[in-house]
PDB file of N, CA and C in Angstrom:
ATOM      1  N   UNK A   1      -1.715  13.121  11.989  1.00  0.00           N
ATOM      2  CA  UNK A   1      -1.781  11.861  11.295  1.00  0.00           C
ATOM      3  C   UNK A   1      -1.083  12.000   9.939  1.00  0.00           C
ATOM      4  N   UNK A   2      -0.314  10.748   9.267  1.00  0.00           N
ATOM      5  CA  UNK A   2       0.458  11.199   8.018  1.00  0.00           C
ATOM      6  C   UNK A   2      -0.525  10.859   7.482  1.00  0.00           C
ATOM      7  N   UNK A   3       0.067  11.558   5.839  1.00  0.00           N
ATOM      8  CA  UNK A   3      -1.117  10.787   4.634  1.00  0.00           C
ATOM      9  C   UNK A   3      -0.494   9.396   4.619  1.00  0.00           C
ATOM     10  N   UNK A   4      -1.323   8.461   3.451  1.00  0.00           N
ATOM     11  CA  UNK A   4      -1.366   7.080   3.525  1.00  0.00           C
ATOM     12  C   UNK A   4      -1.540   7.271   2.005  1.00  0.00           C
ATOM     13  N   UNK A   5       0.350   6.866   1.371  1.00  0.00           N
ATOM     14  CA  UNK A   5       0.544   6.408   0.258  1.00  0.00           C
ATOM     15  C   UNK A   5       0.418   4.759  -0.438  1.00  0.00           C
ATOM     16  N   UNK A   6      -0.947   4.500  -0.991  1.00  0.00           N
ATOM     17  CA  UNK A   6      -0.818   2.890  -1.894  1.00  0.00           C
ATOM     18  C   UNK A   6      -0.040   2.642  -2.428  1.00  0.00           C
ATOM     19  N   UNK A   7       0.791   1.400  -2.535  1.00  0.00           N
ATOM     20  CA  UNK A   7       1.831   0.551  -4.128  1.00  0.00           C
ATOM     21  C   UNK A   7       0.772  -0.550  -4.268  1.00  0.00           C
ATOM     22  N   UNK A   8       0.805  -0.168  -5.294  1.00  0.00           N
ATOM     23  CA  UNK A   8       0.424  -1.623  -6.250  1.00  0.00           C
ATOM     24  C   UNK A   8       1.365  -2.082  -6.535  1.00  0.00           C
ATOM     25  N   UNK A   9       1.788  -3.545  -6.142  1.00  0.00           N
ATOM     26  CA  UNK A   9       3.067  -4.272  -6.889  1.00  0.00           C
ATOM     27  C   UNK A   9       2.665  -5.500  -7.859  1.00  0.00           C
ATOM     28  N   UNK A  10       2.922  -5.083  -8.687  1.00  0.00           N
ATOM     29  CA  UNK A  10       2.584  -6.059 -10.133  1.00  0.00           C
ATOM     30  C   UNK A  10       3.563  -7.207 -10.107  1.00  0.00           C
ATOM     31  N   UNK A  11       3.101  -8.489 -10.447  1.00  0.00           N
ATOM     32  CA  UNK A  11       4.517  -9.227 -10.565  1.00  0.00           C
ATOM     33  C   UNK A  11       5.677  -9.127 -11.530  1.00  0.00           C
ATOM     34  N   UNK A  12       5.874  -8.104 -12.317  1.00  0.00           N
ATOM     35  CA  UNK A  12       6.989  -7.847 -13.101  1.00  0.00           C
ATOM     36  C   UNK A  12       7.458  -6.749 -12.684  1.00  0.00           C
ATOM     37  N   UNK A  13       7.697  -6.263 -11.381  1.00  0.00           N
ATOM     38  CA  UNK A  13       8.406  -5.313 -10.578  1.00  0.00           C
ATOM     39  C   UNK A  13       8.935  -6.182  -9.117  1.00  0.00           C
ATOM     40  N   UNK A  14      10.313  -5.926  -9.466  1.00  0.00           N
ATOM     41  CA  UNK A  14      11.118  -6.053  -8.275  1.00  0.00           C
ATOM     42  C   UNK A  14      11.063  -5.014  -7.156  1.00  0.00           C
ATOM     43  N   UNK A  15      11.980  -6.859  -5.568  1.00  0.00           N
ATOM     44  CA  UNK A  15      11.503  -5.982  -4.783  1.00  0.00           C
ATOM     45  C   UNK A  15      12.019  -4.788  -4.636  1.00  0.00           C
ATOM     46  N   UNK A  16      13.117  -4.628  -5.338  1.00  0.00           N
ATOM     47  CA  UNK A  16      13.786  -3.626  -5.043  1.00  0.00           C
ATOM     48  C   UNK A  16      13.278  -2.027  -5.847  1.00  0.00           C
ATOM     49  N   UNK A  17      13.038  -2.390  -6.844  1.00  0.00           N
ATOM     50  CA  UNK A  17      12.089  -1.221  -7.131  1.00  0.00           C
ATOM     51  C   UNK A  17      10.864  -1.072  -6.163  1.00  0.00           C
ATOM     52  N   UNK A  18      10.337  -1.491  -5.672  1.00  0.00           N
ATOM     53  CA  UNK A  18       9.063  -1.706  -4.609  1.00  0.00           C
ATOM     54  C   UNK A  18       9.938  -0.634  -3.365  1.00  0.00           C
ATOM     55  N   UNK A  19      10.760  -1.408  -2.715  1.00  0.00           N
ATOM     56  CA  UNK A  19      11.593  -0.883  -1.728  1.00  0.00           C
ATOM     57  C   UNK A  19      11.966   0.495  -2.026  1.00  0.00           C
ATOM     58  N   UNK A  20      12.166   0.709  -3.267  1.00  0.00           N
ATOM     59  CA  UNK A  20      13.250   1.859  -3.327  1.00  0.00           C
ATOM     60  C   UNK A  20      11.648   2.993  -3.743  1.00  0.00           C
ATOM     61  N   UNK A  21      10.817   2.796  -3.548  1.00  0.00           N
ATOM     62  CA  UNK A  21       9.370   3.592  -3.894  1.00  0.00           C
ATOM     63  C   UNK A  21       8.997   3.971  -2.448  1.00  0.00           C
ATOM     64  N   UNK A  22       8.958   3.232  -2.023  1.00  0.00           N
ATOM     65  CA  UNK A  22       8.518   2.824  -0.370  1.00  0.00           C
ATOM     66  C   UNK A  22       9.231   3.998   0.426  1.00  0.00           C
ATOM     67  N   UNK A  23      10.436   3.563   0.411  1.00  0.00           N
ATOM     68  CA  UNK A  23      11.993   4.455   0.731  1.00  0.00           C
ATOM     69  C   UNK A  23      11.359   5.617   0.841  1.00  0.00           C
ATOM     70  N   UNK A  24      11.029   6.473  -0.636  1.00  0.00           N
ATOM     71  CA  UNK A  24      10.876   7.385  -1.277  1.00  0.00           C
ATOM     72  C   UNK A  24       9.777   8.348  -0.166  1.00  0.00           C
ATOM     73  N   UNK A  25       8.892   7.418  -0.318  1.00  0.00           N
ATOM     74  CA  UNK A  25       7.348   8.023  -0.087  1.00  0.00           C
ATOM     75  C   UNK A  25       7.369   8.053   1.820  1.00  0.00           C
ATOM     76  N   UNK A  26       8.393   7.442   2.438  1.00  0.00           N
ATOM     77  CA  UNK A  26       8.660   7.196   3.730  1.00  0.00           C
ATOM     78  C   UNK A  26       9.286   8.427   4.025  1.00  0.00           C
ATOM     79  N   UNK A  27      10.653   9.063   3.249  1.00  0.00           N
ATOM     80  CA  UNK A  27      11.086  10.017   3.860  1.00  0.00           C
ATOM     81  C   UNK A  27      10.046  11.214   3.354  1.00  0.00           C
ATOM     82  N   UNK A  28       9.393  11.229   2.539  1.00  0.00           N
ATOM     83  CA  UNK A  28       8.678  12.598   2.449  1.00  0.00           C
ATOM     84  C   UNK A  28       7.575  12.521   3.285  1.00  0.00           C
ATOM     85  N   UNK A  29       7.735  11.802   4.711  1.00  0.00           N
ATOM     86  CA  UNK A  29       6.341  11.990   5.185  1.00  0.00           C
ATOM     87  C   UNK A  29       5.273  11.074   5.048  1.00  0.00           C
ATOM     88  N   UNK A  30       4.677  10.053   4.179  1.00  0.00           N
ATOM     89  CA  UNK A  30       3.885   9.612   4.168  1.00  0.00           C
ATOM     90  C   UNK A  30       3.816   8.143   4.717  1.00  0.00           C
ATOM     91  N   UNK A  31       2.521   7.526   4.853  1.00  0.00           N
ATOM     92  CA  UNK A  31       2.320   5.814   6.103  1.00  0.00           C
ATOM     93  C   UNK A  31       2.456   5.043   4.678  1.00  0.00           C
ATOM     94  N   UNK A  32       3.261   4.107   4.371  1.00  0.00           N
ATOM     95  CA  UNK A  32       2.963   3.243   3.247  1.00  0.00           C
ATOM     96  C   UNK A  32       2.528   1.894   2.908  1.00  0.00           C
ATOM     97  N   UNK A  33       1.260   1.756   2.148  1.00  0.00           N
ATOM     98  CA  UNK A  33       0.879   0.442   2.141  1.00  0.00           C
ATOM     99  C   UNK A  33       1.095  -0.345   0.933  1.00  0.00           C
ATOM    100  N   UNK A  34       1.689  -1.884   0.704  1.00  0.00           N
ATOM    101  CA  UNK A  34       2.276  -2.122  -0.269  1.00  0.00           C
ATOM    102  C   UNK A  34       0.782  -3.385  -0.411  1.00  0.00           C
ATOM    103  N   UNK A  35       0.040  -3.443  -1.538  1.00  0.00           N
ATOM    104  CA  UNK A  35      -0.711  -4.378  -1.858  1.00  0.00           C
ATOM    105  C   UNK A  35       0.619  -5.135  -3.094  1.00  0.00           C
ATOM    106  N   UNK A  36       0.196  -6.575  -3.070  1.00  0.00           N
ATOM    107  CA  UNK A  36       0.667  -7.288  -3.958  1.00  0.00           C
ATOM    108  C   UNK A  36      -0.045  -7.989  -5.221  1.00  0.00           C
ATOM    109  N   UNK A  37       0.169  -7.984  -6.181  1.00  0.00           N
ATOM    110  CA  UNK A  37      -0.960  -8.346  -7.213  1.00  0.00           C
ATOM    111  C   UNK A  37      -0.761 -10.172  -6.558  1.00  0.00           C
ATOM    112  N   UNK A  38      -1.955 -10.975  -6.973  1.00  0.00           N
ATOM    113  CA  UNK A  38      -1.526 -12.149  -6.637  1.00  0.00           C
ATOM    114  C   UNK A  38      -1.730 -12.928  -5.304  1.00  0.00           C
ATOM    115  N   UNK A  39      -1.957 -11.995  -4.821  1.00  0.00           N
ATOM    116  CA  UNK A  39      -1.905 -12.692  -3.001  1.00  0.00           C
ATOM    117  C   UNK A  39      -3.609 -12.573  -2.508  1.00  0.00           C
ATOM    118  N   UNK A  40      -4.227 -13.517  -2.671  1.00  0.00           N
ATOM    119  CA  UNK A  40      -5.371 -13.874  -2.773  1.00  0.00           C
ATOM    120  C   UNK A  40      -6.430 -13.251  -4.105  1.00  0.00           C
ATOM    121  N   UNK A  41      -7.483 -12.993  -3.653  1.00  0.00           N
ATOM    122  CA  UNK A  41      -8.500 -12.961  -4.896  1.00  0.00           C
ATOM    123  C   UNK A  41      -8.057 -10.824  -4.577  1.00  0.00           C
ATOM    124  N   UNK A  42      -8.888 -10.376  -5.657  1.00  0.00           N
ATOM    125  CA  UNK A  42      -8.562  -8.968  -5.886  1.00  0.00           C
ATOM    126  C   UNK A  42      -9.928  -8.522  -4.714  1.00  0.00           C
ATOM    127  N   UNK A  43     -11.234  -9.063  -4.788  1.00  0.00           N
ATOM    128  CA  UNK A  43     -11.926  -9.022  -3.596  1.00  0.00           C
ATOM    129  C   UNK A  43     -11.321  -8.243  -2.629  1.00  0.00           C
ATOM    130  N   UNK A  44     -10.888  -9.787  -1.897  1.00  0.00           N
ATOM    131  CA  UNK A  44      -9.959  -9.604  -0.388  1.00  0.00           C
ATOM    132  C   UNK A  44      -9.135  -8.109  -0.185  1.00  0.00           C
ATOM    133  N   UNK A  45      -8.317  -7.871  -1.435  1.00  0.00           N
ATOM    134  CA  UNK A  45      -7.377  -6.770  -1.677  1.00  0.00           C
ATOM    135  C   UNK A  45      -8.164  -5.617  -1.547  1.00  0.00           C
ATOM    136  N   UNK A  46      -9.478  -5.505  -1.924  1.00  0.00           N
ATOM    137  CA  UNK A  46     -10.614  -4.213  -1.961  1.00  0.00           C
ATOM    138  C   UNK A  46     -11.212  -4.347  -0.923  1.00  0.00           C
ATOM    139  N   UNK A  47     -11.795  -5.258  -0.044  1.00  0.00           N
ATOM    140  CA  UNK A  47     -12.373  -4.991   1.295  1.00  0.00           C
ATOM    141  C   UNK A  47     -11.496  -4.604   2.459  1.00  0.00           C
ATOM    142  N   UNK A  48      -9.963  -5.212   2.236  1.00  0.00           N
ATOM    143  CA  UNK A  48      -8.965  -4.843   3.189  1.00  0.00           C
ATOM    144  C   UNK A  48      -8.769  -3.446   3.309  1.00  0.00           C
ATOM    145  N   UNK A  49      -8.483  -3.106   1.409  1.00  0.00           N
ATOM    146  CA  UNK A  49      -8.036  -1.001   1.825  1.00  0.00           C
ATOM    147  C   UNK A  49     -10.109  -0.457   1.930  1.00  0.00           C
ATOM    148  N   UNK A  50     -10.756  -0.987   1.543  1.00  0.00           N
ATOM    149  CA  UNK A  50     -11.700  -0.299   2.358  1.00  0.00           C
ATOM    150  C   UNK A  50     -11.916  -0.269   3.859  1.00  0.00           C
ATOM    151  N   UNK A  51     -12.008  -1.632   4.727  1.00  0.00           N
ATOM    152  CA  UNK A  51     -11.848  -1.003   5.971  1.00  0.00           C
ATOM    153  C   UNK A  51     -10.342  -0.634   6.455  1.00  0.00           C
ATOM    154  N   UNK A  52      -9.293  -0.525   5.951  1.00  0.00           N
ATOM    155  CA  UNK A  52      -8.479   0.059   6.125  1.00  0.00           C
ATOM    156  C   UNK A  52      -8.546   2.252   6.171  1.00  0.00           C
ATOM    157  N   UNK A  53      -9.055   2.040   5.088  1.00  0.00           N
ATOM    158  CA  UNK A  53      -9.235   3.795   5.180  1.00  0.00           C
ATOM    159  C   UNK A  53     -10.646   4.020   6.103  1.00  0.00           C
ATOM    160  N   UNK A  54     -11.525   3.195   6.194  1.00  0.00           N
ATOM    161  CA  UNK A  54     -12.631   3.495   7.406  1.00  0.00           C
ATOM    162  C   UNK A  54     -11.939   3.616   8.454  1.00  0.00           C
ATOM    163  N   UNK A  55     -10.911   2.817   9.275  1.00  0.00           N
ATOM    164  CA  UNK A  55     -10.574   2.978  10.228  1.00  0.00           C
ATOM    165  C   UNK A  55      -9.752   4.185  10.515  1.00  0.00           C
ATOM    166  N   UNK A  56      -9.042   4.635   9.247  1.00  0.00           N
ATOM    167  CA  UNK A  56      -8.197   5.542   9.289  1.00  0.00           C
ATOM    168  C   UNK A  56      -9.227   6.676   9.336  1.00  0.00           C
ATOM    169  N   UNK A  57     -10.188   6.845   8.973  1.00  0.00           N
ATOM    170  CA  UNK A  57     -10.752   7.924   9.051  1.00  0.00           C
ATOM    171  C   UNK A  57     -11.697   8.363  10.472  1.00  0.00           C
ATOM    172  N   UNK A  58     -11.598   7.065  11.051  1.00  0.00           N
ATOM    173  CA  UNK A  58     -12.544   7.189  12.602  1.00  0.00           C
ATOM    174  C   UNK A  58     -11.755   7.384  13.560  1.00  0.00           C
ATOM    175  N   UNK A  59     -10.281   7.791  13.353  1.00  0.00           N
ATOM    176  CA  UNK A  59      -9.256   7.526  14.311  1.00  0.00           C
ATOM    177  C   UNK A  59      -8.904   9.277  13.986  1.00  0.00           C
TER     178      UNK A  59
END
């Protein structure tokens, strides 16, 4: 199983800086998940990577 690198993307970062992080963390091996600041409540954003890493960890 790879590791599982987070981005936080703030809205004063382009996508292309985003992309070119992503890029980065892709060829060395790692699964990458890009959260977006902004895209619903911060809630939603914390229950998602929590059962996100539960599942990753039962698998």
């Amino acid at each position: 199983m790879k590791p599982t690198r987070y981005i936080y993307r703030t809205c004063d970062q382009s996508d292309e800086e985003i992309n070119r992080q992503k890029d980065q963390y892709i060829k060395l091996g790692y699964r990458v998940v890009i959260y977006r600041e902004g895209e619903g409540d911060s809630n939603t954003a914390l229950l998602k990577l929590i059962k996100n890493h539960t599942y990753l960890q039962d698998t």
